[in-house]
Protein backbone atom coordinates (compact mmCIF):
# COMPACT_ATOMS: atom_id res chain seq x y z
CA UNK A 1 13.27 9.28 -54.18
CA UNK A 2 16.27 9.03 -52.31
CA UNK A 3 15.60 12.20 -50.63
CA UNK A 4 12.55 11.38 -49.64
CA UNK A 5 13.04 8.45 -47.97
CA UNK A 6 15.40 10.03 -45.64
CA UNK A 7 13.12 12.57 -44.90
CA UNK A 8 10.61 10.53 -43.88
CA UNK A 9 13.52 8.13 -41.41
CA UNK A 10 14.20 11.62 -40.18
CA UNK A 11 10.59 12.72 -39.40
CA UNK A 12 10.26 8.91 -37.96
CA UNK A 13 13.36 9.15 -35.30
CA UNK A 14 12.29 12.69 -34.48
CA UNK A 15 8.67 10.65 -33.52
CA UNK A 16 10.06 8.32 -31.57
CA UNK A 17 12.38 10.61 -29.99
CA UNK A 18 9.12 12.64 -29.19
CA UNK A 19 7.39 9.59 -27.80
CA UNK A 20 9.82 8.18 -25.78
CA UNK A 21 10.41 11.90 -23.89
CA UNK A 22 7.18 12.62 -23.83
CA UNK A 23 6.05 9.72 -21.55
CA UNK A 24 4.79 7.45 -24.79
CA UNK A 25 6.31 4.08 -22.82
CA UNK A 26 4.79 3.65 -19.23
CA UNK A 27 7.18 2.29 -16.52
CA UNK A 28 5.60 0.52 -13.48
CA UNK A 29 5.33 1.41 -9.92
CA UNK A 30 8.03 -1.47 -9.04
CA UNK A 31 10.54 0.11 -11.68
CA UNK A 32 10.15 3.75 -10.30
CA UNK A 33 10.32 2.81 -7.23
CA UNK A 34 12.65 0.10 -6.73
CA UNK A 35 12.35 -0.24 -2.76
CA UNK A 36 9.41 -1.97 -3.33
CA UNK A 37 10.37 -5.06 -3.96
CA UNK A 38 7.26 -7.05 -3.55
CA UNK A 39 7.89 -10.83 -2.75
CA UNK A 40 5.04 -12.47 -4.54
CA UNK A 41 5.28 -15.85 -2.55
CA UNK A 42 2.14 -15.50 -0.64
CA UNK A 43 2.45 -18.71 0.66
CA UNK A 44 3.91 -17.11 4.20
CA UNK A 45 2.19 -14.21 6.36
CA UNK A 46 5.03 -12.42 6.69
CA UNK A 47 5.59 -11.36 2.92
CA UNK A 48 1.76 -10.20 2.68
CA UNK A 49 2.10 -8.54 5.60
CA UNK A 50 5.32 -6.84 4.22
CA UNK A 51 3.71 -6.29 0.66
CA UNK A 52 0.58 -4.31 1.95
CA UNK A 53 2.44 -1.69 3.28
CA UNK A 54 4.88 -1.39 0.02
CA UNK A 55 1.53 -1.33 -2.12
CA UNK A 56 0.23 1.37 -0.37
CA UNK A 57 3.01 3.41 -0.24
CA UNK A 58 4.25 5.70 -3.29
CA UNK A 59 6.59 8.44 -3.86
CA UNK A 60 6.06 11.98 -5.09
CA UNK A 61 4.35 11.89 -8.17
CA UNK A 62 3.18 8.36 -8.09
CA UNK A 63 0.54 6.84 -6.01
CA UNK A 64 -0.66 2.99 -4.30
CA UNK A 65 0.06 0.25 -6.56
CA UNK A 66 -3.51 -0.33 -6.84
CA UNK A 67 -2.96 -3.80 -8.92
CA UNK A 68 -1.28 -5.43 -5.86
CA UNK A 69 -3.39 -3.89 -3.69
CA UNK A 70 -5.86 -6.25 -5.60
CA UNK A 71 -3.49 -9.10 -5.45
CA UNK A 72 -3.05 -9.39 -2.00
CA UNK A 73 -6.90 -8.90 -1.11
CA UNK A 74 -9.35 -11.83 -1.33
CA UNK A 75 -12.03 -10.14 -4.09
CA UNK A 76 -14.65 -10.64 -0.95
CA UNK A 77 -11.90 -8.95 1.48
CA UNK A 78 -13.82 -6.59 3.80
CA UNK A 79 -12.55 -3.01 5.41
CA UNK A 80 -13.11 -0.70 8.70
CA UNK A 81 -11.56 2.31 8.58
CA UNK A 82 -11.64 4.61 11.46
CA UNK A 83 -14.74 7.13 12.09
CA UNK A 84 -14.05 10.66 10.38
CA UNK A 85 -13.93 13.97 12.47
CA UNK A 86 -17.00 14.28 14.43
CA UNK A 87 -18.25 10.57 13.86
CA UNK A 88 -18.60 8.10 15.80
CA UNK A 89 -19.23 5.03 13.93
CA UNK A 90 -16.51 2.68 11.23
CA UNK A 91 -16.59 3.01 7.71
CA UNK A 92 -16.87 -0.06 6.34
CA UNK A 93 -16.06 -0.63 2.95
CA UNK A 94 -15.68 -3.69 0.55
CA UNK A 95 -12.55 -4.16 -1.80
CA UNK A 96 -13.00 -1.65 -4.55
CA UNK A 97 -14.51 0.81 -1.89
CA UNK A 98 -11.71 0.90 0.24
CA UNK A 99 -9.46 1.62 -2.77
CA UNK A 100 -11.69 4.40 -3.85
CA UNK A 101 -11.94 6.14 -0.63
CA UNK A 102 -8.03 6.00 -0.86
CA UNK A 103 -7.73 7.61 -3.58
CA UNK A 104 -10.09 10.82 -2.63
CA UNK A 105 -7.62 11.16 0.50
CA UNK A 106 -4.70 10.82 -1.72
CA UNK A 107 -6.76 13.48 -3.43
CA UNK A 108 -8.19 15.58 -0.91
CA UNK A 109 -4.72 15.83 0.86
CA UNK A 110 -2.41 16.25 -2.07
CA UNK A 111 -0.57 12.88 -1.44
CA UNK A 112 0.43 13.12 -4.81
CA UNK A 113 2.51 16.10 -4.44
CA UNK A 114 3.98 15.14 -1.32
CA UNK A 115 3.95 11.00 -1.42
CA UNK A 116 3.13 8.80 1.17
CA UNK A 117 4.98 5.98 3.05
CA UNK A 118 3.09 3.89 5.68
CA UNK A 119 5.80 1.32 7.42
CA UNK A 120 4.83 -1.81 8.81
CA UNK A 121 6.82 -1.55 12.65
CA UNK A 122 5.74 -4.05 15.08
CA UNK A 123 3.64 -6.97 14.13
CA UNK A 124 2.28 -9.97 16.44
CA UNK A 125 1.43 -13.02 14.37
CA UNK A 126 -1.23 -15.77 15.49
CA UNK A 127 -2.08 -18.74 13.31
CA UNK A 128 -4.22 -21.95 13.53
CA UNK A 129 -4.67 -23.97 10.54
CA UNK A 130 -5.96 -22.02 7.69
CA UNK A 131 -6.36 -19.18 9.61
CA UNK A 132 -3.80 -16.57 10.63
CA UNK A 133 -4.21 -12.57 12.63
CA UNK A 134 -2.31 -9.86 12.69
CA UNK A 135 -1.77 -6.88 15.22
CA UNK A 136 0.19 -4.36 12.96
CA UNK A 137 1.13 -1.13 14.25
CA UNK A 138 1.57 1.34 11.10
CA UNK A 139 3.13 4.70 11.13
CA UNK A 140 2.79 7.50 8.18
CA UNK A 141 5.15 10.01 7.19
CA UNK A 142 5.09 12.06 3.87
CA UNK A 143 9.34 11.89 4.01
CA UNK A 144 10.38 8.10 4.80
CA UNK A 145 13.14 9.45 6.19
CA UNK A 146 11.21 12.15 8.64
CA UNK A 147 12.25 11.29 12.22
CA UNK A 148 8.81 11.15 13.72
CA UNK A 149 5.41 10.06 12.14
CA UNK A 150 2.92 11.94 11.24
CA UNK A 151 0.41 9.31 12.69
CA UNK A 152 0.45 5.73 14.23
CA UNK A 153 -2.45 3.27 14.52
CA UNK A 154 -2.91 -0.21 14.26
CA UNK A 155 -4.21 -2.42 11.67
CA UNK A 156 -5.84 -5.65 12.85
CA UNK A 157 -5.62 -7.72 9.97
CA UNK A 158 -6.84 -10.97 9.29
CA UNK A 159 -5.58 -13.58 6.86
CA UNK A 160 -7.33 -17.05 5.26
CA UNK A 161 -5.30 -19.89 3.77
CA UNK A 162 -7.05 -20.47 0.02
CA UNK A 163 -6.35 -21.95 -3.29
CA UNK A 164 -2.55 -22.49 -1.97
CA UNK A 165 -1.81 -19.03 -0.18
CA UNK A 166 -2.75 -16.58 2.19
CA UNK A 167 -5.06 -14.00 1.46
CA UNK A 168 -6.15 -10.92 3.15
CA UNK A 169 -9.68 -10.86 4.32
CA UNK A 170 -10.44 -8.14 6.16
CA UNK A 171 -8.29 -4.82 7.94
CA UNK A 172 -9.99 -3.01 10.50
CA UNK A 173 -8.04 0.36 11.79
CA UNK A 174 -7.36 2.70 14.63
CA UNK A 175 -5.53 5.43 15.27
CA UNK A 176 -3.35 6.70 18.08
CA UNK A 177 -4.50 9.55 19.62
CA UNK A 178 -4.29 11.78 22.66
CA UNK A 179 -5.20 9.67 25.71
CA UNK A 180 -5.95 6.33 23.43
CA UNK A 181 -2.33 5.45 22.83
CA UNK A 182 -1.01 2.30 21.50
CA UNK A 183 -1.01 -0.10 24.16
CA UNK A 184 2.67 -1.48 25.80
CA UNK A 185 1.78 -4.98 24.72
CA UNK A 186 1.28 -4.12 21.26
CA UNK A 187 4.28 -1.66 21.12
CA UNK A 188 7.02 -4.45 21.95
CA UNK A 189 5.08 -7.30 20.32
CA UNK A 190 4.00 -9.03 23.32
CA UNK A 191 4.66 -13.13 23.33
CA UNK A 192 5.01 -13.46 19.65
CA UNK A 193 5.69 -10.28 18.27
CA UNK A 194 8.00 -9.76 15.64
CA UNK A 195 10.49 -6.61 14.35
């Protein structure tokens, strides 16, 4: 009997050995990637401003934190993403169908492999009341430490004060481009830009 019983707390530390190699315990986003550091007091622009950008930006192998994503968005929060090649109109999108179309780019341009890291630079901040806007100029690179983007834009991003903190409502984006370039103004923040 003896014997078998240390069989069997052999077989069983070989199993959890097993497990724990094989991926059987799932870390978060925030643990593998430490430099998120999301703030969670959403009672000041600034820090959901600061934790979009972390959300949506992931490593190699790992992908948008999704579940803050959600967090910072009011459920009703609506999106306008920039017209595709040879459109001319925004996509608008609600919540859930902005984080879908996400992922088929994360997809369909193999942000996995690579990662992707979109920084907040400058920001100009406007508030009255319960209501607060943001001009946020973005820039993506696959390597956060690459020199020069990949692509700028802007995100115009508008905030409402509710249930005791701010909430995202609704993002609508442009892109920089060859003869549309990011205005001056926005570049160095204008009267109350920030960064």
């Amino acid at each position: 009997m003896k014997r078998i019983s240390g069989t069997i707390s052999g077989i069983t530390t070989v199993v959890v050995l097993a497990v724990m190699i094989g991926g059987g315990f799932t870390v978060s986003a925030a643990e593998q990637e430490p430099w998120r550091q999301y703030s969670g007091d959403y009672t000041e622009v600034e820090n959901v401003l600061l934790d979009l950008y972390r959300s949506c930006s992931f490593s190699p192998g790992n992908e948008c934190d999704w579940d803050r994503m959600r967090l910072l968005c009011h459920p009703e929060a609506v999106f306008f993403q920039p017209p595709g090649r040879g459109e001319a109109a925004f996509r608008p999108f609600d919540l859930e169908g902005f984080i879908q179309f996400f992922k088929e780019d994360i997809e369909k341009f193999d942000m996995k492999r690579t990662g992707f890291h979109e920084r907040l630079g400058r920001y100009e901040m406007t508030s009255f009341g319960r209501i607060a806007h943001s001009y946020a100029v973005y820039e993506i690179r696959m390597d956060p430490q690459a020199p020069n983007p990949l692509q700028r834009g802007v995100d115009s991003i508008s905030l409402a004060f509710h249930e005791g903190r701010w909430w995202i409502s609704s993002i609508v984006t442009d892109v920089e481009m060859p003869g549309r370039e990011i205005p001056e103004s926005i570049l160095k923040g204008g009267s109350g830009g920030k960064r």
